[in-house]
Protein backbone atom coordinates (compact mmCIF):
# COMPACT_ATOMS: atom_id res chain seq x y z
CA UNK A 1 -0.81 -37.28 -4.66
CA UNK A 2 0.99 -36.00 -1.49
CA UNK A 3 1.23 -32.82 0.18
CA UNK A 4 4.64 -31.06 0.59
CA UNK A 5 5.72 -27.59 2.22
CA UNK A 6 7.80 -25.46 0.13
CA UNK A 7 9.50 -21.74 0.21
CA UNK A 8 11.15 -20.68 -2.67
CA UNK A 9 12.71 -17.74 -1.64
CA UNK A 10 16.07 -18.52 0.19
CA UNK A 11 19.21 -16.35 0.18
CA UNK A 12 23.12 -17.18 -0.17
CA UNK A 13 24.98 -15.29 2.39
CA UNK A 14 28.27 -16.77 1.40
CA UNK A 15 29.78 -19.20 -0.58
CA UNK A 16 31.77 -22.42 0.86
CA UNK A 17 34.69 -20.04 0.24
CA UNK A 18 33.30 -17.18 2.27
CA UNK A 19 32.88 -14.75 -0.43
CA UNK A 20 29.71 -12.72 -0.13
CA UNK A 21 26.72 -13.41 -2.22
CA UNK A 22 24.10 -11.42 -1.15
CA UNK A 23 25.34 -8.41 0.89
CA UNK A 24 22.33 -8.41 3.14
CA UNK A 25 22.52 -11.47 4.25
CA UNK A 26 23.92 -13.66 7.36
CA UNK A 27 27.22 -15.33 6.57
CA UNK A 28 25.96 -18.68 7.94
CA UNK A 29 23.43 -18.83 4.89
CA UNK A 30 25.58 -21.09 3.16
CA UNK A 31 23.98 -23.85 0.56
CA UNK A 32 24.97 -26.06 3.11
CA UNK A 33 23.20 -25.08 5.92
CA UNK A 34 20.39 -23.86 4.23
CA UNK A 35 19.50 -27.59 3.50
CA UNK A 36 20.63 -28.82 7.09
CA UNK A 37 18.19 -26.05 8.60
CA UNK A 38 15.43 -26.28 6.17
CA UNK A 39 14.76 -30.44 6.98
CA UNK A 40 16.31 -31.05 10.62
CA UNK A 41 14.40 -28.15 11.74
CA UNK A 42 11.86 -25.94 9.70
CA UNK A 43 10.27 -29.17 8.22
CA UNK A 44 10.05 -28.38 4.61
CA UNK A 45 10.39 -30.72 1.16
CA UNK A 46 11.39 -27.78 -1.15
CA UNK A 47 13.65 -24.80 -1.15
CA UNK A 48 14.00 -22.39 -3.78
CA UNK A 49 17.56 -21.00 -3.39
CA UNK A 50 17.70 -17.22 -5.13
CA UNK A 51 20.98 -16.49 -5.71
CA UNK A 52 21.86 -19.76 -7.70
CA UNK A 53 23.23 -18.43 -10.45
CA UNK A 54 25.72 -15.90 -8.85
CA UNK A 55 28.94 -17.23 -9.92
CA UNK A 56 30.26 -18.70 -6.57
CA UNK A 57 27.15 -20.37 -6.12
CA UNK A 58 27.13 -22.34 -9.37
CA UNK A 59 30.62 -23.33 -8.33
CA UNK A 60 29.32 -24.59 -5.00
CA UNK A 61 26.25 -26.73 -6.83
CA UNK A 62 29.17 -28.11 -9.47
CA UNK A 63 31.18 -29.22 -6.88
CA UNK A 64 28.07 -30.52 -4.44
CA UNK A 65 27.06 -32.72 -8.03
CA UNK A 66 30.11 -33.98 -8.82
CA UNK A 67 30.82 -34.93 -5.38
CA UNK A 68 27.12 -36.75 -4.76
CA UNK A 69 25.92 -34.54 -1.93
CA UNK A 70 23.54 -32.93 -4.50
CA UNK A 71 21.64 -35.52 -6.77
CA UNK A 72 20.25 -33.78 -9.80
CA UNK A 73 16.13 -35.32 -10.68
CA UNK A 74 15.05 -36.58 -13.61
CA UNK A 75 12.36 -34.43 -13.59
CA UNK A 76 14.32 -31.58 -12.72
CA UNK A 77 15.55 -30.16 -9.19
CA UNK A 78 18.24 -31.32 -7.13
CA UNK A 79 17.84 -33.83 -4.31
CA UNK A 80 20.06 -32.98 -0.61
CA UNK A 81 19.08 -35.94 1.90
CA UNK A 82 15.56 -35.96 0.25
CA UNK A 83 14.82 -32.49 0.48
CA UNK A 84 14.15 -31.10 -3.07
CA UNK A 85 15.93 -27.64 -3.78
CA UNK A 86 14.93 -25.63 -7.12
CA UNK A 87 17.69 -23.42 -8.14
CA UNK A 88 16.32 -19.42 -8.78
CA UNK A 89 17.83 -16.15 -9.57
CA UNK A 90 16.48 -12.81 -8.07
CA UNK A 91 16.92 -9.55 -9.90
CA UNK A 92 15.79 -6.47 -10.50
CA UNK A 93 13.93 -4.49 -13.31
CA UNK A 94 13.20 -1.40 -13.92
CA UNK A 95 10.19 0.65 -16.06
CA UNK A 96 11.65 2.48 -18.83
CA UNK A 97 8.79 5.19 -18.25
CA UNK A 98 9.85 6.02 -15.08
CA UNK A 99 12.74 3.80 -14.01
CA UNK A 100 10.96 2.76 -11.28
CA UNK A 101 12.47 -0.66 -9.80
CA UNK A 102 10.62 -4.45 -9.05
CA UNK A 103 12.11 -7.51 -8.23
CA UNK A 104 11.35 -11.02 -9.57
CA UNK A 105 12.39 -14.42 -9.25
CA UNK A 106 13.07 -17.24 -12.16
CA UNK A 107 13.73 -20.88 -11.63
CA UNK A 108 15.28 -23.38 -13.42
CA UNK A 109 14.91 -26.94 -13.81
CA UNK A 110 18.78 -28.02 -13.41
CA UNK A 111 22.24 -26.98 -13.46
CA UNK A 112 22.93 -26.42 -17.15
CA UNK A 113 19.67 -24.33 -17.90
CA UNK A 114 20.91 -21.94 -14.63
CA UNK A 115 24.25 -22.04 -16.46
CA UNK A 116 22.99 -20.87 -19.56
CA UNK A 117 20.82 -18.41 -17.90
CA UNK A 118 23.56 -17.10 -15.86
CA UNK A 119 25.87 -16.61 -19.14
CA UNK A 120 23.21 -15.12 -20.93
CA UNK A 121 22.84 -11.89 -18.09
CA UNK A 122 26.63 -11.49 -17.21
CA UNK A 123 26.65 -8.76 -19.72
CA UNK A 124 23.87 -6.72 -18.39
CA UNK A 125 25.28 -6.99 -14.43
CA UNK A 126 27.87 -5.02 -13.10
CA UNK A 127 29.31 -8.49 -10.74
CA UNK A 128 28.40 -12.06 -11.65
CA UNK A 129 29.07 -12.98 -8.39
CA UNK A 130 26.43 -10.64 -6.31
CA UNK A 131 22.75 -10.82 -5.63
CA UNK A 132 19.49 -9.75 -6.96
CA UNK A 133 21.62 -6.96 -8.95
CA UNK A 134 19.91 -4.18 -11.42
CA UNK A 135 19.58 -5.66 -14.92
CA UNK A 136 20.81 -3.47 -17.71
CA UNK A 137 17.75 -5.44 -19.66
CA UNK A 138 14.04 -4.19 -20.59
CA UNK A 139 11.78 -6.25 -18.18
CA UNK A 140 11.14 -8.32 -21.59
CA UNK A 141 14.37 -8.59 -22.18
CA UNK A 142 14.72 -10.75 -18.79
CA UNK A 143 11.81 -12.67 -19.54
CA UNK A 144 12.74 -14.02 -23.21
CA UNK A 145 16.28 -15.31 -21.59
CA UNK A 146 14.02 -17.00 -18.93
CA UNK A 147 12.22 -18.62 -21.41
CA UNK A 148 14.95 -19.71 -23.30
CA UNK A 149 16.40 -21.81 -19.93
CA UNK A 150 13.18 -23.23 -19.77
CA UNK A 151 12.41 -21.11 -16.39
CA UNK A 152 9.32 -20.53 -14.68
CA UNK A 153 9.27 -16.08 -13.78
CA UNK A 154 7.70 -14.98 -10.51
CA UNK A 155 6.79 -11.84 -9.02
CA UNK A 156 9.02 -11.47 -5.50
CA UNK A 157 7.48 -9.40 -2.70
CA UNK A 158 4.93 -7.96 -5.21
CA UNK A 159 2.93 -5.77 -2.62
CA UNK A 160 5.79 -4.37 -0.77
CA UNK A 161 6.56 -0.41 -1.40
CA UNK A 162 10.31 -1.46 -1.25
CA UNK A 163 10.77 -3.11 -4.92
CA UNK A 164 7.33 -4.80 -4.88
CA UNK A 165 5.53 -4.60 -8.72
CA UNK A 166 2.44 -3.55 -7.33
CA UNK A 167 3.45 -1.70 -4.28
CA UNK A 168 6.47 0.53 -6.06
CA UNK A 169 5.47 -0.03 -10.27
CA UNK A 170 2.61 -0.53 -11.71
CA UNK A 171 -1.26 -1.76 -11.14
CA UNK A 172 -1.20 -4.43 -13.53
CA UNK A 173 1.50 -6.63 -15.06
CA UNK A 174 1.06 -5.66 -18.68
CA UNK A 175 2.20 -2.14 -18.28
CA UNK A 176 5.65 -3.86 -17.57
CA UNK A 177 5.36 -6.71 -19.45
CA UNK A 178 4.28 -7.26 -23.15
CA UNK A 179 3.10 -10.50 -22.23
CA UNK A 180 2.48 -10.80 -18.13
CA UNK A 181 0.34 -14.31 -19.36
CA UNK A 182 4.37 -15.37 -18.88
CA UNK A 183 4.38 -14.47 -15.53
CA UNK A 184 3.82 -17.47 -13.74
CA UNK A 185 2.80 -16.52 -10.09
CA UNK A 186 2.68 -13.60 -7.58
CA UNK A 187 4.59 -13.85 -4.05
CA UNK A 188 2.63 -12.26 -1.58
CA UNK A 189 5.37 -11.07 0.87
CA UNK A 190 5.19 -10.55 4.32
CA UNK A 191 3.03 -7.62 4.90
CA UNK A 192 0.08 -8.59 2.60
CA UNK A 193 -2.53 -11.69 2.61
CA UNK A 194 -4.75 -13.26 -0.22
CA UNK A 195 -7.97 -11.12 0.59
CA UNK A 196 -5.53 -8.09 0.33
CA UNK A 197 -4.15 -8.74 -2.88
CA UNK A 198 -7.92 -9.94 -4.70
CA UNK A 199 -8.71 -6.43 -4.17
CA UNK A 200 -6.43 -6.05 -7.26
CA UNK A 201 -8.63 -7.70 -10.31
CA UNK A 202 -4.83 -8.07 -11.95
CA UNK A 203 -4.31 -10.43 -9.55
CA UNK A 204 -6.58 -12.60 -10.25
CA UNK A 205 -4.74 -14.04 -13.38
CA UNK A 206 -1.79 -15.41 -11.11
CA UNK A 207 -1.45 -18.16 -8.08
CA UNK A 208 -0.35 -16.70 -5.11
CA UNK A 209 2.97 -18.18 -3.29
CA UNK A 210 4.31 -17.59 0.63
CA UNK A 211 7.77 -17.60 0.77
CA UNK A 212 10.02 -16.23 3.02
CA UNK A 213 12.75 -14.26 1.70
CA UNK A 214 15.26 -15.86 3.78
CA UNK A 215 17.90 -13.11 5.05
CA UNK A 216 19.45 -15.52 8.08
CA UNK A 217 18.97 -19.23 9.00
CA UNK A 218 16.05 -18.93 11.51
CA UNK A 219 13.71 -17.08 9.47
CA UNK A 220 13.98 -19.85 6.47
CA UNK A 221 9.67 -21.09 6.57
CA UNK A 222 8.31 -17.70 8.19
CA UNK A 223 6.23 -18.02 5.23
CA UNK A 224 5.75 -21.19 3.04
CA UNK A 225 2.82 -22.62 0.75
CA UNK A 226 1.47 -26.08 0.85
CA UNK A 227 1.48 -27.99 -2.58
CA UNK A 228 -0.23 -31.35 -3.19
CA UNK A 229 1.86 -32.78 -6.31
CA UNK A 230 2.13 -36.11 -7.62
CA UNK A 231 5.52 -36.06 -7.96
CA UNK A 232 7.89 -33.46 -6.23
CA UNK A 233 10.32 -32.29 -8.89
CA UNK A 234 10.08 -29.10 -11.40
CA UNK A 235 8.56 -30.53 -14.01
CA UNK A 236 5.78 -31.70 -12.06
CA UNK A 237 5.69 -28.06 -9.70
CA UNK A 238 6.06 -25.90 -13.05
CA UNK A 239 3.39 -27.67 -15.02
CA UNK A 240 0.68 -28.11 -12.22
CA UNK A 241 1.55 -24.32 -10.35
CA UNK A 242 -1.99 -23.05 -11.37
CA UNK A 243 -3.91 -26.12 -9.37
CA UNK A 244 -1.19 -27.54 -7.59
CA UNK A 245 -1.23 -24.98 -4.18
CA UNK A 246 -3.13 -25.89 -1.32
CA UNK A 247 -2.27 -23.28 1.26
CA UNK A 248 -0.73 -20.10 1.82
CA UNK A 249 0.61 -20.19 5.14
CA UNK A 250 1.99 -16.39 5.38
CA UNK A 251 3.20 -14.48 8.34
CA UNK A 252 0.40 -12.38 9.96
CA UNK A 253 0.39 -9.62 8.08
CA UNK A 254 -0.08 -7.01 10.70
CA UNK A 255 3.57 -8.20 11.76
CA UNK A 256 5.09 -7.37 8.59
CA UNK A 257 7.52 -4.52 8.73
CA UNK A 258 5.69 -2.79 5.96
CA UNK A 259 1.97 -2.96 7.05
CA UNK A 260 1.14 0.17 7.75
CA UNK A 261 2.59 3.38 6.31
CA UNK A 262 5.20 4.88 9.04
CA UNK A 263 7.07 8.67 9.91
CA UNK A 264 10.27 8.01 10.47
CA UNK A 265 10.65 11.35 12.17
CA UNK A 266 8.13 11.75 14.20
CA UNK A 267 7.24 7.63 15.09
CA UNK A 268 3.32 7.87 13.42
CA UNK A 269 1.56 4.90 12.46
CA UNK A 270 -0.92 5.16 10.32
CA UNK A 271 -4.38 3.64 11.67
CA UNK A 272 -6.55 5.19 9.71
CA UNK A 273 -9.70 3.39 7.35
CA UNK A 274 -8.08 5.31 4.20
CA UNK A 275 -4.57 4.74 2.88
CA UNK A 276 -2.34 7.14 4.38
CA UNK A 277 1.12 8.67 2.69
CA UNK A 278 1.68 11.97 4.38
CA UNK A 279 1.77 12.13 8.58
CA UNK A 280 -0.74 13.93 10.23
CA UNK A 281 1.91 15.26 12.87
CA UNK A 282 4.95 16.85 10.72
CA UNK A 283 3.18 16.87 7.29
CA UNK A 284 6.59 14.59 5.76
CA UNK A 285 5.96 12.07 3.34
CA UNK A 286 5.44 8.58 5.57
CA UNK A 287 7.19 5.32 4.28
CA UNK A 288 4.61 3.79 2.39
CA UNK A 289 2.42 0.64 3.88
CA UNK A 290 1.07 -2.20 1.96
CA UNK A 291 -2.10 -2.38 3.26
CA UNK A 292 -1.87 2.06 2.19
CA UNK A 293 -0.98 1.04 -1.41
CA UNK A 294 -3.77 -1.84 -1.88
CA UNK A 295 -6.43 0.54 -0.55
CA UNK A 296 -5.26 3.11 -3.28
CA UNK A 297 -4.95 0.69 -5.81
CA UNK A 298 -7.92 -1.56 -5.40
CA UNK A 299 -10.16 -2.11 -8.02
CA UNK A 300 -11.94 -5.24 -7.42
CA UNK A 301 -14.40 -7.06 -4.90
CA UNK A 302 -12.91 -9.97 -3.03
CA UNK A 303 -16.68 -11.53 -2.87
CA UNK A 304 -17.29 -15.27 -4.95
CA UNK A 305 -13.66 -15.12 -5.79
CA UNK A 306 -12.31 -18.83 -4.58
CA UNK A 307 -8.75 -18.80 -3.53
CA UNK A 308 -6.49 -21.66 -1.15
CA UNK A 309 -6.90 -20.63 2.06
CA UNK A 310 -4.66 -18.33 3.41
CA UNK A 311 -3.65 -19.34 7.16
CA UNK A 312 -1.72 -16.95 9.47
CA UNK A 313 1.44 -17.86 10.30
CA UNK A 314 3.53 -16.81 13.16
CA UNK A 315 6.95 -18.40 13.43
CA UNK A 316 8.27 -19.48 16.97
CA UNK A 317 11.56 -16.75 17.17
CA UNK A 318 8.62 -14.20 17.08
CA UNK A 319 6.39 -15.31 20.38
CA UNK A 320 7.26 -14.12 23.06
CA UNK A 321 9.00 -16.48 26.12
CA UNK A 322 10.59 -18.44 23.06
CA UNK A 323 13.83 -17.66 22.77
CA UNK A 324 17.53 -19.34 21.59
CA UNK A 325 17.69 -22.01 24.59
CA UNK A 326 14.17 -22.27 24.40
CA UNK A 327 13.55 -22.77 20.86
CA UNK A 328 16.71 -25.63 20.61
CA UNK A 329 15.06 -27.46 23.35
CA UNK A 330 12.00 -27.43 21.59
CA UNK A 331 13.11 -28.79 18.27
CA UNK A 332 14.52 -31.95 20.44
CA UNK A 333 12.18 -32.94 22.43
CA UNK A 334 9.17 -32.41 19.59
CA UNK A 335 10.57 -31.91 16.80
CA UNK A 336 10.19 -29.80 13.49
CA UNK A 337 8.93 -26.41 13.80
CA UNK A 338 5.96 -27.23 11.29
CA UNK A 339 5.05 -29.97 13.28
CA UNK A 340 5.08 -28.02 16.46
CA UNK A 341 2.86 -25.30 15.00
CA UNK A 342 0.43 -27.48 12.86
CA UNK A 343 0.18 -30.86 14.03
CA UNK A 344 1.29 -31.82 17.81
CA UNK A 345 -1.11 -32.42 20.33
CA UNK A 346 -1.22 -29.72 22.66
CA UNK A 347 -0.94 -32.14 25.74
CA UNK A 348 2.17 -33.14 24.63
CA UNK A 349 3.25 -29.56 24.01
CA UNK A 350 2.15 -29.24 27.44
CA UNK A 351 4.14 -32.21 29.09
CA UNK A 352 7.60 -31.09 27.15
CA UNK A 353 7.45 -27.70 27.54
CA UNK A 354 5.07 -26.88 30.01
CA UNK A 355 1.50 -24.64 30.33
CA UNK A 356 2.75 -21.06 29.12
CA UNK A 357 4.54 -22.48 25.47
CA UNK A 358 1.40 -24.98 24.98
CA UNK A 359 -1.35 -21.50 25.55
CA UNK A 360 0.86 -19.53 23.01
CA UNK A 361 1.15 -22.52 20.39
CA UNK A 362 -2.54 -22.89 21.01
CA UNK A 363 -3.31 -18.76 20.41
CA UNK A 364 -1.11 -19.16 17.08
CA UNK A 365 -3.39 -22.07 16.00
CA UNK A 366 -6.47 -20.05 16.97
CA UNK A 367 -5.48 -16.83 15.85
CA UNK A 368 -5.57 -15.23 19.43
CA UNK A 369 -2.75 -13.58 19.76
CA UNK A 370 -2.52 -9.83 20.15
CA UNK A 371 0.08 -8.16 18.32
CA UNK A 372 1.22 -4.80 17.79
CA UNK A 373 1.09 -3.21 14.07
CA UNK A 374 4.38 -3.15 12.01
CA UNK A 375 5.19 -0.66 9.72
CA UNK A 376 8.08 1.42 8.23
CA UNK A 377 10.85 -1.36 8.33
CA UNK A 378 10.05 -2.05 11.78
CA UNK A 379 8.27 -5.85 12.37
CA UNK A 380 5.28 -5.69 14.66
CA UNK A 381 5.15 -7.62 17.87
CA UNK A 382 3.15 -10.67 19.78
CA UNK A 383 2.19 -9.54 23.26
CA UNK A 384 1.71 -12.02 25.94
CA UNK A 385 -2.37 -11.49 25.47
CA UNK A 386 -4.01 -14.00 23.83
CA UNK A 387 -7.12 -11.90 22.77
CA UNK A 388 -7.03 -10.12 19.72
């Protein structure tokens, strides 16, 4: 058994013939560089890539197989200088009810099963070739083609009030699916922790993944989840998901951009004990918070429940003193940017980079850092301070 970092939510920006992919997204996140950037200097073993079967995408894995750049496993995945890369498909569903939307993820254990999962939607999308588009498919629908690929369904961003199952749909998975037992995990997303979501007893029937919804190169591993497999392939990932996880290394969730519901006319954040949905100030409705939605929602007691830790996780573009020059310097002189948060000694953080870099490195590993809320699409902030 071995331990391996994974996050299995990465866009495509563009394809190797720069046509767009997902519309959102920086036009460097090619397949390519995705890979490059992920090992030389995020330090992970696994990528999910989202948008794999988008047409120009599946073009781009053909020719990256045929040509040997991309080795397909045995056990299923795809191989790029040793990293492992799972290839996924985001979309979106909606509740008949009430047409209210959620996104989810599916991956796939090679080429042809993405293929045949990609031929299998076409009808039901209005462009092959874009992003996490609206299905024209019951949320069952979606899930009985998954299973016919042989894919592995997981709610994305589930907390979030933006297209999040349980921050924009529902309160538990069977009033969208006829049978959530085939949902295989929940993604906690970037404004909500594991002792959040136990305080939804739903919850409790999934594994909880940190991944970072990739939009640009530098924030590929914001979020990422520590597996301890025996083999890395899907096979060995999809069979063992339940036991397999080992942390949840998640951004801090008071820096997510949807913490805390948010006025966008008047600048309120809610701070409140209770959840919070219209301002105080100009009585408008707020843009809704996570941490407002799981305090509305929540149903259970977090007490006895046994979970892999969840550890705080505060990438190095978002403390402060670090930035482009800054950062580059520090992937060459210490290397990965796992390694510099988790593992180097601080002395030698300290003889490369000096006092200032090593205290805040040292505050991220301590949880000392002060930081301002986020909320209402806006991320919150480090401060300098390295009390809480």
């Amino acid at each position: 058994m071995a331990k391996f970092f994974g996050d299995l939510h990465i866009h495509i920006g563009r394809t190797s013939k720069g046509k767009p992919v997902k519309i959102t997204a920086s036009p460097k996140l090619t397949l390519e560089n995705i890979c490059k950037v992920a090992l030389e200097q995020k330090g992970l073993d696994l990528v999910g890539i989202v948008d794999a079967a988008c047409s120009g995408v599946l073009e781009d894995l053909e020719s990256l197989i045929n040509s040997k750049r991309l080795e397909e496993l045995s056990g299923g995945g795809c191989s790029f200088d040793g990293l492992i890369v799972f290839l996924g498909s985001e979309v979106e569903l909606a509740l008949r009810e009430n047409g209210k939307e959620a996104h989810f993820l599916a991956y796939f254990p090679d080429l042809e099963s993405t293929k045949r999962y990609a031929k299998a939607i076409e009808p039901w999308v209005t462009n092959s070739g874009l992003s996490t588009q609206r299905l024209r498919l019951s949320p069952d629908e979606w899930v009985e083609i998954v299973d016919k690929s042989e894919g592995v369904v997981v709610a994305a961003h589930a907390f979030t009030p933006h297209k999040g199952v349980y921050g924009n749909c529902v309160t538990k998975l069977s009033d969208m699916f006829k049978e959530p037992y085939k949902i295989s995990g929940l993604e906690l997303g970037l404004s909500a922790d594991t002792e959040m979501a136990l305080r939804i007893s739903d919850t409790h029937n999934y594994p909880y993944l940190s991944n970072s919804d990739a939009h640009s190169l530098d924030r590929i591993a914001r979020e990422f989840t520590t597996y301890e497999l025996s083999t890395l392939d899907f096979h060995t990932w999809k069979t063992t998901l339940n036991t397999s996880i080992v942390s949840n290394h998640g951004l801090e969730p008071l820096l997510g951009k949807y913490y805390r519901s948010f006025c966008k006319k008047c600048g309120t954040l809610a701070s409140q004990n209770g959840p919070l949905y219209v301002c105080p100030t100009c009585d408008v409705e707020m843009t809704r918070g996570v941490w407002d939605r799981i305090m509305e929602i929540e149903d259970a007691t977090i007490h006895g429940v046994t979970r892999p830790p969840y550890i705080p996780h505060v990438p190095l573009f978002m403390l402060p003193s670090i930035g482009p020059r800054t950062y580059e310097r520090m992937l060459k002189v210490l290397g990965t940017e796992i390694d510099i948060l988790y593992n180097l000694p601080l002395e030698e953080i300290n003889s490369q980079m000096g006092s200032q870099i090593m205290e805040l490195v040292s505050a991220v590993r301590k949880g000392q850092l002060r930081i301002i809320l986020g909320g209402g699409g806006n991320y919150g902030k480090v401060t300098k301070s390295k009390k809480r």
